[in-house]
PDB file of N, CA and C in Angstrom:
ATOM      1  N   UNK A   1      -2.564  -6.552 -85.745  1.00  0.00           N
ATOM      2  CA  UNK A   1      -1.732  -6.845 -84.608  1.00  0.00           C
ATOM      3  C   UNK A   1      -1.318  -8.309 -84.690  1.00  0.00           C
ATOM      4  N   UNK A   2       0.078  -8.783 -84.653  1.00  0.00           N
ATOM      5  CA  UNK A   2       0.268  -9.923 -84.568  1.00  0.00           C
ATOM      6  C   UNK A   2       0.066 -10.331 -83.901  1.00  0.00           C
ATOM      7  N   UNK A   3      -0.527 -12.079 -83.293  1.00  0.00           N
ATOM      8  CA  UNK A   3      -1.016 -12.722 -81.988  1.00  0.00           C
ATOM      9  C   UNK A   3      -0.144 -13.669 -81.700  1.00  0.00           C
ATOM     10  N   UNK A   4       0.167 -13.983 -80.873  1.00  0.00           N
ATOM     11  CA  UNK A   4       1.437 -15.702 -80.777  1.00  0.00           C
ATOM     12  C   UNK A   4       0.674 -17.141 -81.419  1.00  0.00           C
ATOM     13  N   UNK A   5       1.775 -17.213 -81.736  1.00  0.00           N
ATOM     14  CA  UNK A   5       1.351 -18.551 -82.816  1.00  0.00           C
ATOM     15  C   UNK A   5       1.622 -19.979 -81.918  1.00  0.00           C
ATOM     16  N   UNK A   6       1.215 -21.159 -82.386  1.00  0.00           N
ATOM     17  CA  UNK A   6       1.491 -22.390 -81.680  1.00  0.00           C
ATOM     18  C   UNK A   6       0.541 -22.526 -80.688  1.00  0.00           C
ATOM     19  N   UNK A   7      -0.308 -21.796 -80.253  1.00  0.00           N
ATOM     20  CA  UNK A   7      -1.600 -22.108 -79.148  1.00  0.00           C
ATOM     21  C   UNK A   7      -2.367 -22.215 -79.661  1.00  0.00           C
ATOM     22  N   UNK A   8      -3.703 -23.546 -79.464  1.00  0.00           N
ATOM     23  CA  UNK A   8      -4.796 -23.647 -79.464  1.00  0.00           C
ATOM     24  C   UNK A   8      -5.759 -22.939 -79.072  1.00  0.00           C
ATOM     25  N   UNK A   9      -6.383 -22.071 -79.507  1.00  0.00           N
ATOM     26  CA  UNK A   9      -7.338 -20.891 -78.943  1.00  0.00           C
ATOM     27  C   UNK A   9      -7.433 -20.251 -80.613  1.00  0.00           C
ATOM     28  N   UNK A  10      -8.531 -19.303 -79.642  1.00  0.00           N
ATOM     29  CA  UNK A  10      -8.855 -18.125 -80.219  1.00  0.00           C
ATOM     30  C   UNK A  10      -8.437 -16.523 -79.714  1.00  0.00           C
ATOM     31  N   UNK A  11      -7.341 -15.697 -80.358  1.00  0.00           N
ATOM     32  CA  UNK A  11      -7.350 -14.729 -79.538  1.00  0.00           C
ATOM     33  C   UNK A  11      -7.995 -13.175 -80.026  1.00  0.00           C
ATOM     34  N   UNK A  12      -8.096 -12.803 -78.896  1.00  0.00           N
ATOM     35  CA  UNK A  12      -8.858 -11.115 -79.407  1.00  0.00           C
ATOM     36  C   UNK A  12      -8.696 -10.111 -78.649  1.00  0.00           C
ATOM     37  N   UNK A  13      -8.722  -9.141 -79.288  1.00  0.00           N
ATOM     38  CA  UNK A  13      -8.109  -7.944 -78.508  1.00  0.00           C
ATOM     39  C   UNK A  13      -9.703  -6.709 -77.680  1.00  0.00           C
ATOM     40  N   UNK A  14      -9.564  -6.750 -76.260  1.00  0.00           N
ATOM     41  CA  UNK A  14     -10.622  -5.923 -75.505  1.00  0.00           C
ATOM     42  C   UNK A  14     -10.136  -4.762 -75.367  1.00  0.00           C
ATOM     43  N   UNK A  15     -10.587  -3.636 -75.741  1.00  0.00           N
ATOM     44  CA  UNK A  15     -10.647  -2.147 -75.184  1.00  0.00           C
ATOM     45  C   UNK A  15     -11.717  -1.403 -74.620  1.00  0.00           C
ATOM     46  N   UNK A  16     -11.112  -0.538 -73.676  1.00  0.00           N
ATOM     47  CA  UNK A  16     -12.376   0.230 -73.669  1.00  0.00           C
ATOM     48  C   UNK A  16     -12.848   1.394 -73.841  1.00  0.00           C
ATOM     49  N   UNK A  17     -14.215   2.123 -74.593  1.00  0.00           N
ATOM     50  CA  UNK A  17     -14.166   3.259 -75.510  1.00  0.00           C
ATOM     51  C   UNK A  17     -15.196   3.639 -75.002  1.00  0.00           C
ATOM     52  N   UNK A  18     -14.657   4.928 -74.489  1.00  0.00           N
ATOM     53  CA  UNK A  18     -16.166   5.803 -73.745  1.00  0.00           C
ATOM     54  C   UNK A  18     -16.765   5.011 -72.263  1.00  0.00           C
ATOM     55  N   UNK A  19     -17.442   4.503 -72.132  1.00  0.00           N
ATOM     56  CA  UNK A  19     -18.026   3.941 -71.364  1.00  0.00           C
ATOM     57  C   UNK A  19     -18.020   2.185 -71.464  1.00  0.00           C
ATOM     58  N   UNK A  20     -17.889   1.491 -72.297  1.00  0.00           N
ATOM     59  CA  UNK A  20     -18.102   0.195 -72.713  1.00  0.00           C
ATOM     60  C   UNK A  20     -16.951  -0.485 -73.285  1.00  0.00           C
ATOM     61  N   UNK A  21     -16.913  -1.796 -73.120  1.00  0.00           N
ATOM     62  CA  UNK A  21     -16.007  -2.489 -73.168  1.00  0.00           C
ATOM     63  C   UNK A  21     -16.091  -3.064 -74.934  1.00  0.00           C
ATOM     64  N   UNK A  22     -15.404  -2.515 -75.848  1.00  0.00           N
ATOM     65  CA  UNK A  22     -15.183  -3.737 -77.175  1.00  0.00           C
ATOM     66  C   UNK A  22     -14.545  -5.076 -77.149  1.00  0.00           C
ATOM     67  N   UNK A  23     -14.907  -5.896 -77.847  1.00  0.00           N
ATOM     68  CA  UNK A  23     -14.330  -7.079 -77.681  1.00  0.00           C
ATOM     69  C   UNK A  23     -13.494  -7.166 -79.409  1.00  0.00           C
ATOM     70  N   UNK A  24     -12.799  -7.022 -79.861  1.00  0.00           N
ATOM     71  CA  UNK A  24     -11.915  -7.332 -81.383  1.00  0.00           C
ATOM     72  C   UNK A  24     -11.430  -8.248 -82.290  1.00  0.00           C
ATOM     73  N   UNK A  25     -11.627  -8.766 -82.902  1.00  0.00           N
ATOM     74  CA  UNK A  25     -11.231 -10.448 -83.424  1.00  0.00           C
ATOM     75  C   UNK A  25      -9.519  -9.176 -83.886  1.00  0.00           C
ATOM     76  N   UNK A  26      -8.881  -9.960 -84.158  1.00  0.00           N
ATOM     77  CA  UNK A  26      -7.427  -9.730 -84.144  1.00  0.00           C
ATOM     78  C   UNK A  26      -6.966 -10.447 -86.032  1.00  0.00           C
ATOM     79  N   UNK A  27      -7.012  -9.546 -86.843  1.00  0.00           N
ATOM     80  CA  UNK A  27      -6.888  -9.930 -88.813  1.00  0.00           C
ATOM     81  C   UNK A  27      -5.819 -10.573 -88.475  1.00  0.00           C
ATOM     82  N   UNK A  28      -5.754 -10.931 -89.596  1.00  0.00           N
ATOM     83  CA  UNK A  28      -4.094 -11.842 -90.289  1.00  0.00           C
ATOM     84  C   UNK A  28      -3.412 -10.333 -91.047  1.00  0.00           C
ATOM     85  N   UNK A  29      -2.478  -9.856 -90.686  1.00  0.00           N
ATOM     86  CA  UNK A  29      -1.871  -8.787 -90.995  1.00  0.00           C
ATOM     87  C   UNK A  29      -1.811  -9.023 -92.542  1.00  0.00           C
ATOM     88  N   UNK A  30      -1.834  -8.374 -93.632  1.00  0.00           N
ATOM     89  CA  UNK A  30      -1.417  -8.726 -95.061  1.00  0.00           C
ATOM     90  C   UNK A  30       0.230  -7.879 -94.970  1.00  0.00           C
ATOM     91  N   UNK A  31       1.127  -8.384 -95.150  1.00  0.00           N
ATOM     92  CA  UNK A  31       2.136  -8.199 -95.617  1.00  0.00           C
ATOM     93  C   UNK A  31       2.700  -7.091 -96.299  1.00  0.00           C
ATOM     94  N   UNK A  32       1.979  -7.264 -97.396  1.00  0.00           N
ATOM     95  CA  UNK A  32       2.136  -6.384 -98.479  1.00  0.00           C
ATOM     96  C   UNK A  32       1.265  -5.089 -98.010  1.00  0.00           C
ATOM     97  N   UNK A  33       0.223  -4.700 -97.354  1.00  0.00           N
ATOM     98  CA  UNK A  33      -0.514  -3.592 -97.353  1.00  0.00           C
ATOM     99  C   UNK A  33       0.305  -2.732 -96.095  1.00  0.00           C
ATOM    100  N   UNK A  34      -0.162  -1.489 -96.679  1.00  0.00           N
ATOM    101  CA  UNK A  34       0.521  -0.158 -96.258  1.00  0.00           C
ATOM    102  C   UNK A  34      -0.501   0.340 -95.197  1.00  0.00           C
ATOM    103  N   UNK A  35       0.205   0.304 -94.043  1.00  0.00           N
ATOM    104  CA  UNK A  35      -0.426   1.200 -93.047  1.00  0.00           C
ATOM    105  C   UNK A  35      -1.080   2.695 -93.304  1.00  0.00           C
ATOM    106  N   UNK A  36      -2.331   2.239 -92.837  1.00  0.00           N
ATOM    107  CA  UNK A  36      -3.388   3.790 -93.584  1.00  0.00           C
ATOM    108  C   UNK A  36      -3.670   4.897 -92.215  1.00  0.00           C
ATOM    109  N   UNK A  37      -2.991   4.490 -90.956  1.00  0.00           N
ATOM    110  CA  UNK A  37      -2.515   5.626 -90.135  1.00  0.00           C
ATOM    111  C   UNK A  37      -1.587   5.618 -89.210  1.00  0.00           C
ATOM    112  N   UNK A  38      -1.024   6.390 -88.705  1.00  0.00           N
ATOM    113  CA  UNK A  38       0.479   6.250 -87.885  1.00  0.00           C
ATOM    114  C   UNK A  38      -0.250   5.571 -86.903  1.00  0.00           C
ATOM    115  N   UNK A  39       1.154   4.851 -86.484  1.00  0.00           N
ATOM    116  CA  UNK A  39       0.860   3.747 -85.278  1.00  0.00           C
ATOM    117  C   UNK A  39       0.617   4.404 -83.874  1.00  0.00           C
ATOM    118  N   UNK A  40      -0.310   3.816 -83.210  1.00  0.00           N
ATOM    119  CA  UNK A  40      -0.867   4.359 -82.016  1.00  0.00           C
ATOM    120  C   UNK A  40      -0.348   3.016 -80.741  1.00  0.00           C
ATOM    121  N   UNK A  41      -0.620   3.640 -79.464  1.00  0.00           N
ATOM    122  CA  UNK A  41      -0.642   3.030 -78.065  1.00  0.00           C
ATOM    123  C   UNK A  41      -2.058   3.046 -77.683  1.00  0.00           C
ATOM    124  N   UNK A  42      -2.160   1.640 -77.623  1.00  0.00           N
ATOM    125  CA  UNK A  42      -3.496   1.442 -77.204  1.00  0.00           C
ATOM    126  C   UNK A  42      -3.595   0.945 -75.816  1.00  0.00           C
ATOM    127  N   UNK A  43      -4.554   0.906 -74.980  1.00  0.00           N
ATOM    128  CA  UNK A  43      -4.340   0.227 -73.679  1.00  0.00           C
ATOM    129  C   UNK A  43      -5.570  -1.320 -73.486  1.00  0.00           C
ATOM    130  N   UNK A  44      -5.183  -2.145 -72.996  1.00  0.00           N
ATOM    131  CA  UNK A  44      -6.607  -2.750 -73.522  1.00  0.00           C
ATOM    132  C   UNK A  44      -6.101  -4.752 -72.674  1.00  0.00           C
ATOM    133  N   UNK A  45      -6.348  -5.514 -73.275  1.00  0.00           N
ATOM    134  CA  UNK A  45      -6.704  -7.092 -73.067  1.00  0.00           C
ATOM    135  C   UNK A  45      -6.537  -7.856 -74.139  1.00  0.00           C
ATOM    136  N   UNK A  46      -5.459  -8.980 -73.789  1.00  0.00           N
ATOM    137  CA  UNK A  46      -5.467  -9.912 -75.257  1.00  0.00           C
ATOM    138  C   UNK A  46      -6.019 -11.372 -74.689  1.00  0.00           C
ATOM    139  N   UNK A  47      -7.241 -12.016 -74.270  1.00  0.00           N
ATOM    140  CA  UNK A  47      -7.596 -12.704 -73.745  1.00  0.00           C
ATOM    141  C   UNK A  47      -7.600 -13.696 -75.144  1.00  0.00           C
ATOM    142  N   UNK A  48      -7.271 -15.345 -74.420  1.00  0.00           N
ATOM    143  CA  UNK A  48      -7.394 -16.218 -75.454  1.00  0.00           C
ATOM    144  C   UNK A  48      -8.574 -17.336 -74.761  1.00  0.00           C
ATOM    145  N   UNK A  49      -9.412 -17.342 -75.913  1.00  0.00           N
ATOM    146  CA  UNK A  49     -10.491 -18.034 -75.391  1.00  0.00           C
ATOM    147  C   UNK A  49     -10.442 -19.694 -75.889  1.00  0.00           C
ATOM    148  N   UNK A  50     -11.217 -20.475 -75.818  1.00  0.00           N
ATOM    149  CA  UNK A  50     -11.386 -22.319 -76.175  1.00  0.00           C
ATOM    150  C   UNK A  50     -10.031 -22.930 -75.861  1.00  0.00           C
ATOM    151  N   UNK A  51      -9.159 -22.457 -75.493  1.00  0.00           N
ATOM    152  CA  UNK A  51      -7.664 -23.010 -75.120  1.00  0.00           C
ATOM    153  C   UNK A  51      -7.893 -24.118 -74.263  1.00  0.00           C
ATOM    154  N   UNK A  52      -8.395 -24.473 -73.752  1.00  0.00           N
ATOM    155  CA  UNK A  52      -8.784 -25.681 -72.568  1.00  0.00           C
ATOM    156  C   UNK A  52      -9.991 -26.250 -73.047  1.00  0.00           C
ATOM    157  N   UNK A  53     -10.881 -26.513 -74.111  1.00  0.00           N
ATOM    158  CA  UNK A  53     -11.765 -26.873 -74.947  1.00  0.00           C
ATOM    159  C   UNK A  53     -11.111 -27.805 -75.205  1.00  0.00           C
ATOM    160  N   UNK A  54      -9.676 -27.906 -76.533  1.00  0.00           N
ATOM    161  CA  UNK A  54      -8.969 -29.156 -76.768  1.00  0.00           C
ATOM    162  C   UNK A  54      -8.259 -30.190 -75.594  1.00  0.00           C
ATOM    163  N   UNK A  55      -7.596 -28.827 -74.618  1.00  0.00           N
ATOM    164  CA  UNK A  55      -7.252 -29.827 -73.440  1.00  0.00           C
ATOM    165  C   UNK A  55      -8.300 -31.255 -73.275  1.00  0.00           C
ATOM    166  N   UNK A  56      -9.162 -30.239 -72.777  1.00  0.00           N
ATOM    167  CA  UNK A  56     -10.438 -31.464 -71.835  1.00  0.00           C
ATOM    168  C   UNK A  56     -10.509 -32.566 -72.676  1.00  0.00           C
ATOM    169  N   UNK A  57     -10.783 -32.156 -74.108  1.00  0.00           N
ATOM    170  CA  UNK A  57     -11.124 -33.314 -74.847  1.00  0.00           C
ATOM    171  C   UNK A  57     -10.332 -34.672 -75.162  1.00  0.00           C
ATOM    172  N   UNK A  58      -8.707 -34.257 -74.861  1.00  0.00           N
ATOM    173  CA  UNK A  58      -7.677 -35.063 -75.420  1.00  0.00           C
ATOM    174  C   UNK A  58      -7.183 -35.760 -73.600  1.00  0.00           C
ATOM    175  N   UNK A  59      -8.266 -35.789 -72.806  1.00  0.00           N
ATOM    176  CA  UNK A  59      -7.602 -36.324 -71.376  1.00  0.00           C
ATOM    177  C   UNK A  59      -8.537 -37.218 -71.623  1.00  0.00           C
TER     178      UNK A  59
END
């Protein structure tokens, strides 16, 4: 999944499966590799975390 670029953070993707919440680190897509199953709709959370970590530090 591509993530937006130019922000300081970390981002990751939350779903939830069955009963419990996953939390997902989000790959660097490779380019060149071939999708190994048809694309799905997922429902879920793209929370970006330490984003205000650099803030604080640079005031």
């Amino acid at each position: 999944m591509p993530a937006p670029t130019g922000i300081t953070g970390t981002w990751t993707w939350i779903e939830k499966r069955a009963t419990t919440w996953e939390n997902l680190p989000i790959l660097t897509q490779d380019p060149y590799d071939r999708p190994l199953a048809e694309p799905e709709i997922r429902s879920g959370y793209l929370p970006l975390d330490g984003a205000t970590a650099r803030t604080a530090t640079e005031s």
